[in-house]
N, C-alpha and C. Protein backbone atom coordinates (compact mmCIF):
# COMPACT_ATOMS: atom_id res chain seq x y z
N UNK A 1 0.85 -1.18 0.00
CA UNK A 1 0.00 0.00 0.00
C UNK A 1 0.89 1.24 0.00
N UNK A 2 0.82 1.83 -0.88
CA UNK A 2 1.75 3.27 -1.42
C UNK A 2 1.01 4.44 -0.22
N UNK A 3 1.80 5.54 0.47
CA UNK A 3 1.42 6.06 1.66
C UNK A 3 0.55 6.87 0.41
N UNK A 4 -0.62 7.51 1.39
CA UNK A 4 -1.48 8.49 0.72
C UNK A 4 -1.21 9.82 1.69
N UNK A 5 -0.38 10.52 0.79
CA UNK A 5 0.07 11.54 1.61
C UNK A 5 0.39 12.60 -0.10
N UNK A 6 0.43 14.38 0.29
CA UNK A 6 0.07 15.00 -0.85
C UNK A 6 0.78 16.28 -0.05
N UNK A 7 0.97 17.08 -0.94
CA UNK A 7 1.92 18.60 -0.31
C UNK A 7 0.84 19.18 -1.71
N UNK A 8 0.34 20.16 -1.35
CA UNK A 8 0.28 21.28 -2.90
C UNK A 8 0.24 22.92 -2.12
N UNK A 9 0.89 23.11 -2.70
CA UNK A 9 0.91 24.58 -2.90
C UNK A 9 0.23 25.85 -3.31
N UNK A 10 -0.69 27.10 -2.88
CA UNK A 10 -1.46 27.94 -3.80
C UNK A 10 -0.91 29.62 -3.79
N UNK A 11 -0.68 29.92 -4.49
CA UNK A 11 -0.16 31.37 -4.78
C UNK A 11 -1.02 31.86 -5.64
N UNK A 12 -1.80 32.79 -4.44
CA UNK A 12 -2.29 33.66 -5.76
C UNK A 12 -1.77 35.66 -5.43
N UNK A 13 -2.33 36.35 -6.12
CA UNK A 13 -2.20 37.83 -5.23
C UNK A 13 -2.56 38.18 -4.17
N UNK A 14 -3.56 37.17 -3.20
CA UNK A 14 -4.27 37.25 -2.59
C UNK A 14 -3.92 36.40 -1.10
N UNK A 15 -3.33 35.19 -1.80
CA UNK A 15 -3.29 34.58 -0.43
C UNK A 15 -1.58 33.74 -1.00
N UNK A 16 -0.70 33.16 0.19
CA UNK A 16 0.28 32.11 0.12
C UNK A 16 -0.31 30.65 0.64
N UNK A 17 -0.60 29.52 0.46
CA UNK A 17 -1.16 28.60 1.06
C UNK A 17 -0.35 27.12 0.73
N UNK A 18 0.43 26.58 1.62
CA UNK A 18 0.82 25.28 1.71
C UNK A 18 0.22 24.33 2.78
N UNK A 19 -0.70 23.04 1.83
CA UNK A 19 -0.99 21.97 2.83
C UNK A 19 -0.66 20.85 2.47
N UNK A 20 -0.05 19.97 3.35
CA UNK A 20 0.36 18.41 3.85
C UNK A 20 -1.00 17.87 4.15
N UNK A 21 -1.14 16.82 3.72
CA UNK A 21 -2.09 15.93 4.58
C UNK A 21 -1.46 14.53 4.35
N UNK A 22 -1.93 13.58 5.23
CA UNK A 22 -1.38 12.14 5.11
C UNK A 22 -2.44 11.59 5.89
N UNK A 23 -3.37 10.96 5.31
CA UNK A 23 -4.92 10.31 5.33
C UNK A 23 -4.68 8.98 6.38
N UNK A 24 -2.97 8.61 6.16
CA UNK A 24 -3.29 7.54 7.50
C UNK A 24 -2.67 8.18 8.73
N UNK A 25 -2.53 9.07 8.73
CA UNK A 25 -2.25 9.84 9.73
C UNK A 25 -2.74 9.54 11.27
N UNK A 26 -1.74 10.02 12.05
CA UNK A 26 -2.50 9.68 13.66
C UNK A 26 -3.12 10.94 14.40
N UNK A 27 -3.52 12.29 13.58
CA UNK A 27 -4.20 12.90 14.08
C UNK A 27 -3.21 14.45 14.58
N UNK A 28 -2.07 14.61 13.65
CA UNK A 28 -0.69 15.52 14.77
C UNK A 28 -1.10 16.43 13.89
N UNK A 29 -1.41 17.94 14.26
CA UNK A 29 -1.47 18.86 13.26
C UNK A 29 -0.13 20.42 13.48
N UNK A 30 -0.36 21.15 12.45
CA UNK A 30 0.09 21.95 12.71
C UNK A 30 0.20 23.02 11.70
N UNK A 31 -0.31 24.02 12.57
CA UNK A 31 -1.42 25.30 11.52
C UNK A 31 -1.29 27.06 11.95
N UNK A 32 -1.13 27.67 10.74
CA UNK A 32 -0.60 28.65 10.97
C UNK A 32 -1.57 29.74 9.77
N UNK A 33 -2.69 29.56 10.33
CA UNK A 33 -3.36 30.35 9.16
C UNK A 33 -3.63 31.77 9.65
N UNK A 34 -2.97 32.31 10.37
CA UNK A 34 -3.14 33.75 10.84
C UNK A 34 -4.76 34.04 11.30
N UNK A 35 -5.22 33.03 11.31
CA UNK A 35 -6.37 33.11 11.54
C UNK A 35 -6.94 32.11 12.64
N UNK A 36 -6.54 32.64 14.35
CA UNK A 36 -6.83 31.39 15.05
C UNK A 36 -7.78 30.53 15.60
N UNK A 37 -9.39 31.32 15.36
CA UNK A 37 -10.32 30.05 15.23
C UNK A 37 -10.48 29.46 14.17
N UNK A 38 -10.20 29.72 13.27
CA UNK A 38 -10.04 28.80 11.97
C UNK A 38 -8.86 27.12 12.12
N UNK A 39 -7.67 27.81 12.77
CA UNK A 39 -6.63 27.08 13.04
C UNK A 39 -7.26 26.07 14.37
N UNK A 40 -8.00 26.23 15.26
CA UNK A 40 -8.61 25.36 16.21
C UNK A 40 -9.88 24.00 15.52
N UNK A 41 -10.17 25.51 14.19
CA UNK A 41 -11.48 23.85 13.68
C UNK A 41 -10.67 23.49 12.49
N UNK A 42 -9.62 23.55 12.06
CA UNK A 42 -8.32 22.46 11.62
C UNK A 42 -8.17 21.13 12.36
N UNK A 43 -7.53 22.11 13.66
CA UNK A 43 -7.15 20.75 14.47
C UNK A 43 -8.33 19.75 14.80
N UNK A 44 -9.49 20.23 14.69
CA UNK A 44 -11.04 19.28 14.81
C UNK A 44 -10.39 18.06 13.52
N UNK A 45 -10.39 18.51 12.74
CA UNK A 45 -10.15 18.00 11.28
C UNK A 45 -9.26 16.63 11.66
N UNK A 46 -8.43 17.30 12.01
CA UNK A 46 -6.91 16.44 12.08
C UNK A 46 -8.13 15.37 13.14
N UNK A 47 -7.28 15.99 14.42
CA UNK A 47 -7.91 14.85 15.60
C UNK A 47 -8.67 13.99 15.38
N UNK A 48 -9.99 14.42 14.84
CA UNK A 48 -11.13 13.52 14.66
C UNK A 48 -10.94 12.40 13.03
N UNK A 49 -10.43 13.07 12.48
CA UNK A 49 -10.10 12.49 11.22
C UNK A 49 -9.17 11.79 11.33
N UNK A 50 -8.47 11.84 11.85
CA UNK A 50 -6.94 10.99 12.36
C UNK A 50 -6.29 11.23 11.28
N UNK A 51 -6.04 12.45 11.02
CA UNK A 51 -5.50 12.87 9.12
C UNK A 51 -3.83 13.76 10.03
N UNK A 52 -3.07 13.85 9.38
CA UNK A 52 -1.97 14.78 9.87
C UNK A 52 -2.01 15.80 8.84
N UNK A 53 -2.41 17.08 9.56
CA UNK A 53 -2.64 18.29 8.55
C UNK A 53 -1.29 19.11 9.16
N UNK A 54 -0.81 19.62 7.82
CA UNK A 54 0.33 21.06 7.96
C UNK A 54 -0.12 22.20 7.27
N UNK A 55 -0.26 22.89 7.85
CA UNK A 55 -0.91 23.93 7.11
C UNK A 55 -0.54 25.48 7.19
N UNK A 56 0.07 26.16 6.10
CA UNK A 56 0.60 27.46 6.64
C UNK A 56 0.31 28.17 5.47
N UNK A 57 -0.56 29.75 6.04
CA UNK A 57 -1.30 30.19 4.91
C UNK A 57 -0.87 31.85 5.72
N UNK A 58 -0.86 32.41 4.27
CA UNK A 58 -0.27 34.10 4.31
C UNK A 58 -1.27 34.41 3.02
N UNK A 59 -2.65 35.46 4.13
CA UNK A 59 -3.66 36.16 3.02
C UNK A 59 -3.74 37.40 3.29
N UNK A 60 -4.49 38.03 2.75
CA UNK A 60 -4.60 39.61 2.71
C UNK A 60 -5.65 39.77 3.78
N UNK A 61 -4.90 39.73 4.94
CA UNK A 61 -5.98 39.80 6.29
C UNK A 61 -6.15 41.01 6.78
N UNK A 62 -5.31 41.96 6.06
CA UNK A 62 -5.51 43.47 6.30
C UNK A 62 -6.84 43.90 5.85
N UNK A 63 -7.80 42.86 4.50
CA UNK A 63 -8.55 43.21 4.34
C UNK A 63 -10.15 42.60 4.43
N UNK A 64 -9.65 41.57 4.83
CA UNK A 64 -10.39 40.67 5.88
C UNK A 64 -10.16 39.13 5.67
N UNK A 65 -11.22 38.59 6.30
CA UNK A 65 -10.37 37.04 6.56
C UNK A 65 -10.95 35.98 5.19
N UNK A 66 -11.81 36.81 4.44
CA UNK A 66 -12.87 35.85 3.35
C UNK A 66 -11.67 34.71 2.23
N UNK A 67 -10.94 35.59 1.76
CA UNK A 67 -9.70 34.91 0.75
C UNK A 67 -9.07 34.07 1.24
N UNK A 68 -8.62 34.18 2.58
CA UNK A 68 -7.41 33.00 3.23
C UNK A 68 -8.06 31.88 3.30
N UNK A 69 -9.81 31.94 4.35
CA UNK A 69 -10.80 30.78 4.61
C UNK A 69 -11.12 30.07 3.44
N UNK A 70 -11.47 30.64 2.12
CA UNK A 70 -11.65 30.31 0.81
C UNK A 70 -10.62 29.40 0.27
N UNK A 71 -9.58 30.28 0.30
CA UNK A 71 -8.42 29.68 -0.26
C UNK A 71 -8.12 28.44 0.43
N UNK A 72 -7.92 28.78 1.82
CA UNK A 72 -7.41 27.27 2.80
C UNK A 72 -8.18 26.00 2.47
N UNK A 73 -9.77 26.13 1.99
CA UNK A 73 -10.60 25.16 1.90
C UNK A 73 -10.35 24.48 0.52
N UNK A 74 -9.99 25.21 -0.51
CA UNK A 74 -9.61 24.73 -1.84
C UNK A 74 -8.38 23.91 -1.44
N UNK A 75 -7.54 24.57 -1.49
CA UNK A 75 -5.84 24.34 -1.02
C UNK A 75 -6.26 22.02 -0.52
N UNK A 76 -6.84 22.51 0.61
CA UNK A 76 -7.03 21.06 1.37
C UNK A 76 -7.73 20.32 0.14
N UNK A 77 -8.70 20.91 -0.22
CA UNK A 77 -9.46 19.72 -1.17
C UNK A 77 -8.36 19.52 -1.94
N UNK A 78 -7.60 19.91 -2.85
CA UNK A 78 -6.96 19.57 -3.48
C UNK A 78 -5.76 18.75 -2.95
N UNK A 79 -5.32 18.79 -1.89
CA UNK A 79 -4.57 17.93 -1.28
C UNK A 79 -5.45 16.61 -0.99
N UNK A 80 -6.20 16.70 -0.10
CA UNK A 80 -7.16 15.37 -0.21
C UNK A 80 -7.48 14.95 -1.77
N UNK A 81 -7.94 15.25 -2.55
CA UNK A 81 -7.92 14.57 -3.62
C UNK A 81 -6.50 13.85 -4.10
N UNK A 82 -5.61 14.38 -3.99
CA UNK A 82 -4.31 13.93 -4.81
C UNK A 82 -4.23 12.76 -3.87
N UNK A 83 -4.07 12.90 -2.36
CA UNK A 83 -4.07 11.89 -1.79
C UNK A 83 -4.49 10.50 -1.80
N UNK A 84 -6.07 10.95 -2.46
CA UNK A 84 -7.08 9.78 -2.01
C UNK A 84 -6.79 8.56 -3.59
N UNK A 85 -5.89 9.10 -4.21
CA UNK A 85 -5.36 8.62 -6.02
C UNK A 85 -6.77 7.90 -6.15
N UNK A 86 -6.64 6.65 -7.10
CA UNK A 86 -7.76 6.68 -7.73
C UNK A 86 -8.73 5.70 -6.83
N UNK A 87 -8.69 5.69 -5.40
CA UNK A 87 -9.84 5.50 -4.44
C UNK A 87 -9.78 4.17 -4.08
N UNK A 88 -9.00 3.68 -4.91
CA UNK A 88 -9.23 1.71 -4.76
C UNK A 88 -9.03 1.46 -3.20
N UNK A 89 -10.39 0.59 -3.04
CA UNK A 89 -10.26 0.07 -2.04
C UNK A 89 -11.10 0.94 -0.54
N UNK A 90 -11.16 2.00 -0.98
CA UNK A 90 -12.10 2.95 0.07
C UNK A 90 -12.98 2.73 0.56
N UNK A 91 -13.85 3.10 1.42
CA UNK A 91 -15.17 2.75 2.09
C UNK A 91 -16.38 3.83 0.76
N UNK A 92 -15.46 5.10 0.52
CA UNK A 92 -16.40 6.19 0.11
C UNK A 92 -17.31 6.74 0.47
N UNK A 93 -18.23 6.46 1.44
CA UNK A 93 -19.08 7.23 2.11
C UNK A 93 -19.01 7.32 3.96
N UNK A 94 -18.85 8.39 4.17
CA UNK A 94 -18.92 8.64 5.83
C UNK A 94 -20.00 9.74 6.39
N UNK A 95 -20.41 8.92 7.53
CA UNK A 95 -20.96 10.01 8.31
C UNK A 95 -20.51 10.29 9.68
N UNK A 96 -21.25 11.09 10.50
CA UNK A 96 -21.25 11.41 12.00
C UNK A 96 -22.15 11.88 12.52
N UNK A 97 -22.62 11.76 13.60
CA UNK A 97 -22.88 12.71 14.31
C UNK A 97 -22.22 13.15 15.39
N UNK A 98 -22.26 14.35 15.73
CA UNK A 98 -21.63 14.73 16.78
C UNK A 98 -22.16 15.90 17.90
N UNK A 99 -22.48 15.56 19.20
CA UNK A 99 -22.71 16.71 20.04
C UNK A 99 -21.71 17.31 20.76
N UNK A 100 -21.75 18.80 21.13
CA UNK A 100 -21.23 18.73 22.20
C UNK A 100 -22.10 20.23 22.98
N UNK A 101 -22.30 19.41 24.08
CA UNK A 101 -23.65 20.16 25.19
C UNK A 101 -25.09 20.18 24.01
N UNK A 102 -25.45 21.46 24.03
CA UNK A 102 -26.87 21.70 23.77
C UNK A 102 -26.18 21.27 22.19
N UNK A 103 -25.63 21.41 21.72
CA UNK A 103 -25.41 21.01 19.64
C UNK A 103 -25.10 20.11 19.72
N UNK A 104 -25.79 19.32 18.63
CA UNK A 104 -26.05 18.49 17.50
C UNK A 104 -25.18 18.63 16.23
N UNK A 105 -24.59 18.26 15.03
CA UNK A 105 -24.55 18.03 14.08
C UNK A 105 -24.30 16.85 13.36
N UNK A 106 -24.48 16.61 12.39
CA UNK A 106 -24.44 15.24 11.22
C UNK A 106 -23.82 15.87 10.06
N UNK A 107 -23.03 15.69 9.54
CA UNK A 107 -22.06 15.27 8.65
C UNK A 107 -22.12 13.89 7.59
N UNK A 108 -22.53 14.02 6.42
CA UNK A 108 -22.51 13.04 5.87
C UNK A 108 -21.74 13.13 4.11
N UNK A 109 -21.24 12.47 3.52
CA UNK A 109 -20.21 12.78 2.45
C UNK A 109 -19.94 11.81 1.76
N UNK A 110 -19.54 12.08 0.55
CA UNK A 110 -19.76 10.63 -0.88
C UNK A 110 -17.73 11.42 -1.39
N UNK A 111 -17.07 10.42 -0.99
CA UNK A 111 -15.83 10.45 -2.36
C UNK A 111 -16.59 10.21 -3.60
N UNK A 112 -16.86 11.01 -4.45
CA UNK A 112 -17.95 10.47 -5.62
C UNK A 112 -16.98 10.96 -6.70
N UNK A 113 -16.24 11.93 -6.39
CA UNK A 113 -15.72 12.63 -7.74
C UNK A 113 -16.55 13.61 -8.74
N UNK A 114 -17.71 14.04 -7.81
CA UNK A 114 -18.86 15.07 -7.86
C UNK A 114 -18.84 16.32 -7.03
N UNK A 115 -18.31 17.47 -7.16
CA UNK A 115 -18.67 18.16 -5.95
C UNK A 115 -20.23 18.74 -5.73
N UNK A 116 -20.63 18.67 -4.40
CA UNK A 116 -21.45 19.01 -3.71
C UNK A 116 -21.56 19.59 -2.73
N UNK A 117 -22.40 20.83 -2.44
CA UNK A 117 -22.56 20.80 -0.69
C UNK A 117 -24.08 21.17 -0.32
N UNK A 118 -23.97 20.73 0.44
CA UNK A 118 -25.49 21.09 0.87
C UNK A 118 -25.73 21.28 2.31
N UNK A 119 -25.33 22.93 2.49
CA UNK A 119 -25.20 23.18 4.31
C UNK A 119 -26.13 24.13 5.23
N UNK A 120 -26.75 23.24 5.89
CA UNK A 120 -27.86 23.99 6.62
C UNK A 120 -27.05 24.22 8.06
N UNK A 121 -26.75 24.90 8.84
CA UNK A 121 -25.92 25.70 9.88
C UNK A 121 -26.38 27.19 9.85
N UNK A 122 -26.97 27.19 11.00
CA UNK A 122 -27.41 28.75 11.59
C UNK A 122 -27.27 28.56 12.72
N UNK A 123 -26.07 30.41 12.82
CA UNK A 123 -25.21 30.68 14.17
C UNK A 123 -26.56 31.62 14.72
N UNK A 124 -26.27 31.75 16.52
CA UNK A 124 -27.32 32.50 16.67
C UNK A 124 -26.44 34.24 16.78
N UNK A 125 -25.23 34.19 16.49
CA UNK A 125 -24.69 35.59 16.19
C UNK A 125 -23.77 35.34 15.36
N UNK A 126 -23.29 36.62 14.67
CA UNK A 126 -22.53 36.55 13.24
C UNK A 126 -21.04 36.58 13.33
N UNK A 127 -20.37 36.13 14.94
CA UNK A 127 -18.66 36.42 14.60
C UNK A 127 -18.62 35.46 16.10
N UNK A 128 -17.90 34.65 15.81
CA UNK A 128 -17.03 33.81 17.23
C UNK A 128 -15.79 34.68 17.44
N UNK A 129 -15.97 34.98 18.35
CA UNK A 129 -14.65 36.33 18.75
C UNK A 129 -14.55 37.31 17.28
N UNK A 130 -13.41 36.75 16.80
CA UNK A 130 -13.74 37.85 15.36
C UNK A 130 -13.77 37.37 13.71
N UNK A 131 -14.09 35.72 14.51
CA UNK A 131 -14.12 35.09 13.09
C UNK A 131 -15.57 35.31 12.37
N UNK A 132 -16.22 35.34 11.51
CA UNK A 132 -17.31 35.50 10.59
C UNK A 132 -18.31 34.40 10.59
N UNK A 133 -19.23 33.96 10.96
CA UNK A 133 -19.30 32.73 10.72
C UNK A 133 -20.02 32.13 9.35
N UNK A 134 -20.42 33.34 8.51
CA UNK A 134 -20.56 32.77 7.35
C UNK A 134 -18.89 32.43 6.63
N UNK A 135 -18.03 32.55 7.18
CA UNK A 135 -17.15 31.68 6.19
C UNK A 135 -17.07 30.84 6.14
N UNK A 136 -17.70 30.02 7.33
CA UNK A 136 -17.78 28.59 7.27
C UNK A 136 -18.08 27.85 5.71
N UNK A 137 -18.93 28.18 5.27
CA UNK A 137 -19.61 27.67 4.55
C UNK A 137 -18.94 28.11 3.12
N UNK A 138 -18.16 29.42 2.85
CA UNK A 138 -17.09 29.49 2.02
C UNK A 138 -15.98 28.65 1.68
N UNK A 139 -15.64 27.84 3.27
CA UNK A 139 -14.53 27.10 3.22
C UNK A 139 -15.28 25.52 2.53
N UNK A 140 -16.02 25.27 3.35
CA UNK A 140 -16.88 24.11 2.61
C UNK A 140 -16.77 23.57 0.79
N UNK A 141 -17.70 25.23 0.57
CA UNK A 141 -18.02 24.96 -0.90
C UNK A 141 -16.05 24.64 -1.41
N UNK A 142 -15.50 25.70 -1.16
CA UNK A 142 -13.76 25.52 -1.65
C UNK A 142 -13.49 24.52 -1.66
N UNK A 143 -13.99 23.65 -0.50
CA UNK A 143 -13.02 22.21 0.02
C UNK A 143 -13.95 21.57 -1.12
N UNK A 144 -15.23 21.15 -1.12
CA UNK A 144 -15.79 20.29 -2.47
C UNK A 144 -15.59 20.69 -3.61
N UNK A 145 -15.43 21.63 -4.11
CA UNK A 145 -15.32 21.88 -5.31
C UNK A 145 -13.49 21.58 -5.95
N UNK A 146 -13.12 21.45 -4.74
CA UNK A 146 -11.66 20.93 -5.43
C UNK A 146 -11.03 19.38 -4.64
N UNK A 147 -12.18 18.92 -4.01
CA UNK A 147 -11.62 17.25 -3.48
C UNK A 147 -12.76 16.52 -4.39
N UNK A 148 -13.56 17.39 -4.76
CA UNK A 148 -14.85 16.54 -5.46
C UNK A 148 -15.82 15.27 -4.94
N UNK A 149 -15.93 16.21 -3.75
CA UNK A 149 -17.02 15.41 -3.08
C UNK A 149 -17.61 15.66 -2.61
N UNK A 150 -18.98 15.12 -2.52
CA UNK A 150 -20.42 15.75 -2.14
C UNK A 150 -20.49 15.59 -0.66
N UNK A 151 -21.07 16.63 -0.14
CA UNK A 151 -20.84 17.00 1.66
C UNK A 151 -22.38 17.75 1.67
N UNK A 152 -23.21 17.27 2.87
CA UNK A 152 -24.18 17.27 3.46
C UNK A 152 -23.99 17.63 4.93
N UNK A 153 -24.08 18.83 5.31
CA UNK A 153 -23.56 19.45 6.73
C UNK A 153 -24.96 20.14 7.48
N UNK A 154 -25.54 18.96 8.31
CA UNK A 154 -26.72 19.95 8.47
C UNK A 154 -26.76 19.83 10.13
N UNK A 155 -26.52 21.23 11.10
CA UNK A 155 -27.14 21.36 12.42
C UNK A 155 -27.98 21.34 12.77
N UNK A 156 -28.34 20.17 13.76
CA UNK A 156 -29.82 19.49 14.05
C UNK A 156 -30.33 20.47 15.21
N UNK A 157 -29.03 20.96 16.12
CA UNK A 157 -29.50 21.57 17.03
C UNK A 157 -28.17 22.17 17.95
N UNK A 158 -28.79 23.76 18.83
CA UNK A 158 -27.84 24.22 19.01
C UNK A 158 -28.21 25.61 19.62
N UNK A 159 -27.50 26.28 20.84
CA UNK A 159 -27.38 27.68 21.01
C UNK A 159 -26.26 28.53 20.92
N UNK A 160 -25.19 27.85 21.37
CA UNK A 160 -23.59 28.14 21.36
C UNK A 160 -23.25 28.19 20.25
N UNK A 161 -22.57 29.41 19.65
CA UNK A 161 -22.35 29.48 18.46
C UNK A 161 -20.88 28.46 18.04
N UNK A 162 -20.15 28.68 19.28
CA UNK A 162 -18.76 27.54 19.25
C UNK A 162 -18.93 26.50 19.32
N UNK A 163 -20.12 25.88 20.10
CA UNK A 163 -20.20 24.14 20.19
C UNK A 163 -21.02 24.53 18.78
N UNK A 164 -21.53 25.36 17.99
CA UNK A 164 -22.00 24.63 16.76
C UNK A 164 -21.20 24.48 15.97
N UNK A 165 -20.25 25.18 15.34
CA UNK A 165 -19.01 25.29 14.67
C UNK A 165 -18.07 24.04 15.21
N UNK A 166 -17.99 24.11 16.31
CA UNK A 166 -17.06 22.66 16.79
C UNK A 166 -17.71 21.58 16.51
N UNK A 167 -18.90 21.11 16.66
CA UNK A 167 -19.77 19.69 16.32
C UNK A 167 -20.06 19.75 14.79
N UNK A 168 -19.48 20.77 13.91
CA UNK A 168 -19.48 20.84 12.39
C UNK A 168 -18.57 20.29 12.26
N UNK A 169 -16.88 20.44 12.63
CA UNK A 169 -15.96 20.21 12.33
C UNK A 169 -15.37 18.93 12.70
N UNK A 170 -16.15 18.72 13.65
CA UNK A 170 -15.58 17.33 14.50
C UNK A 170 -16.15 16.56 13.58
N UNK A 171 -17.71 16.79 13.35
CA UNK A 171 -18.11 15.32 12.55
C UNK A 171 -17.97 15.24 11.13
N UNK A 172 -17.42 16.56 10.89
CA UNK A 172 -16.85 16.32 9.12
C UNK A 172 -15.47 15.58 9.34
N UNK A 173 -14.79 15.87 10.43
CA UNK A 173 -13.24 15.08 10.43
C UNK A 173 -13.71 13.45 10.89
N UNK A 174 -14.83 13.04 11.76
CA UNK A 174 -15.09 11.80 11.45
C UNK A 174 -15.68 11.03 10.31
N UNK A 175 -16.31 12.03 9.45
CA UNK A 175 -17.06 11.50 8.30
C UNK A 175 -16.07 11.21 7.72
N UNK A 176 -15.51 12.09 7.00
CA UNK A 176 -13.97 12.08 6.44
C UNK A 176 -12.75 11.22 6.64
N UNK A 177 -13.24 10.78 7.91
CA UNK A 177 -11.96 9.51 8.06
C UNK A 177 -12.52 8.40 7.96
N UNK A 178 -14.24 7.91 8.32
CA UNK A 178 -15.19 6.97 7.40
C UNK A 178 -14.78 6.66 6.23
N UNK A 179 -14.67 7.68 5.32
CA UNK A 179 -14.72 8.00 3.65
C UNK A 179 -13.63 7.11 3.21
N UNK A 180 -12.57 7.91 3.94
CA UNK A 180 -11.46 7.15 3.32
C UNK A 180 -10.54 6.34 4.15
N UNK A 181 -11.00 5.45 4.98
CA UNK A 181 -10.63 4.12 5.13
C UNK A 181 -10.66 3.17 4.16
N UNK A 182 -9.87 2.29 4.60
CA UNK A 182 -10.11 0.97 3.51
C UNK A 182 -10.92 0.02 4.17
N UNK A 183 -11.51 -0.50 3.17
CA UNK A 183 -12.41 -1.10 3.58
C UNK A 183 -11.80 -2.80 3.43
N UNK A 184 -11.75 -3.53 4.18
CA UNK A 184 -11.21 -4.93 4.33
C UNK A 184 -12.03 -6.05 3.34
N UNK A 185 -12.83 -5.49 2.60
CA UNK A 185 -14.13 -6.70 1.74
C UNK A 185 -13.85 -5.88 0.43
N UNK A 186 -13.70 -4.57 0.13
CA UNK A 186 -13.36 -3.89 -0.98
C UNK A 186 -12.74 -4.26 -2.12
N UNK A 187 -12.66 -5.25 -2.85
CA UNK A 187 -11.08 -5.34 -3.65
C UNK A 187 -11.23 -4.64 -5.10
N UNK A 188 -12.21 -3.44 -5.08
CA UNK A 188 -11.31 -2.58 -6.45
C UNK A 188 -12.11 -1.37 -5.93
N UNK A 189 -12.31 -0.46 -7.06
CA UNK A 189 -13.10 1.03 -7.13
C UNK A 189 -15.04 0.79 -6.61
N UNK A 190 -14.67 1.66 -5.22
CA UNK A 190 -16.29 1.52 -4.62
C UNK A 190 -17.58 1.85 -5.79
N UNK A 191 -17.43 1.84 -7.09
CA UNK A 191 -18.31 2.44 -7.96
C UNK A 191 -18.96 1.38 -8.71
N UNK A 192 -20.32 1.35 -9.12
CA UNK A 192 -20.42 0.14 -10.21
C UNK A 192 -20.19 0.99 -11.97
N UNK A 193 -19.35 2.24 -11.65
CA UNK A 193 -19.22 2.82 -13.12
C UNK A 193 -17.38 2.13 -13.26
N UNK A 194 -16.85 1.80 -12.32
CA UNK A 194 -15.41 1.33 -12.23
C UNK A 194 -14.40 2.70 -11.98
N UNK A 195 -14.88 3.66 -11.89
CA UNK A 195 -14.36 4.68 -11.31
C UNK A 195 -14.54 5.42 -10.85
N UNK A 196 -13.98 6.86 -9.79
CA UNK A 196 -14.61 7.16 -9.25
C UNK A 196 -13.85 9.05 -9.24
């Protein structure tokens, strides 16, 4: 089994962005997105995913945080994709749920080679200290549209705007490590098209 592990790089005028991931990873992260609740629901990622994320991103935060969150979410999909090569052997679909106190969320996701998202999450105020919380959902669409996979993120329940954002992230890093396990009964591409 060839390691599934990926480095890519993004330069644009806008942002610097290098991410590592290594999918059999034991969960060690380390993140530098100038942006530090963003960098805390990383480490959700990692931990719960048992993925080893590196991540170090330089954006135009003088003019706010929308480009870096954007960018960081592409950046990863595209590392997860390169990683995941051509899927043989995967489970391909994961879910979760996850609480923590009064929140709820479920997380559910297809390696399909389709991007998708479909995210129902409402904060009951618009900034966790001074993060935004509609970027959440910026970073999302970024991350599917360049790992190409369909993601279903819906909060069942919730008052804390941080346990909602944290029970998003936790159970996308468990869905996500569902996804791409191997599956022990698997022996080619989870698809009946033969690819995926």
């Amino acid at each position: 089994m060839s390691a599934r592990i990926a480095t890519v790089k993004r330069d644009t005028l806008e942002t610097r962005i290098q991410v590592r991931v290594n999918l059999d990873g034991a969960g060690h992260a380390q993140l530098a997105t100038g942006l530090p609740f963003l960098d805390h629901m990383l480490d959700q990622i990692a931990r719960h995913g048992l993925i080893d994320l590196d991540i170090a991103a330089q954006g135009d935060l003088h003019i706010d945080a929308h480009h870096t969150v954007e960018d960081v979410g592409i950046t990863l999909g595209q590392a997860i994709k390169q990683a995941l090569g051509d899927k043989h052997g995967i489970r391909r679909y994961g879910y979760a749920y996850v609480p923590l106190d009064e929140a709820l969320s479920r997380v559910v996701l297809d390696c399909s080679g389709r991007p998708g998202l479909e995210y129902a999450a409402e904060f009951p105020r618009a900034h966790i200290g001074e993060f935004d919380v509609d970027l959440f959902r910026e970073f999302f669409q970024g991350f599917v549209n360049h790992a190409l996979i369909t993601l279903h993120i819906d909060n069942l329940r919730g008052r804390n705007a941080h346990h909602i954002a944290e029970t998003v992230f936790k159970a996308f890093g468990r869905a996500l490590r569902m996804a791409v396990e191997f599956d022990p009964r698997m022996t080619g591409i989870p698809s009946t098209k033969g690819s995926l």
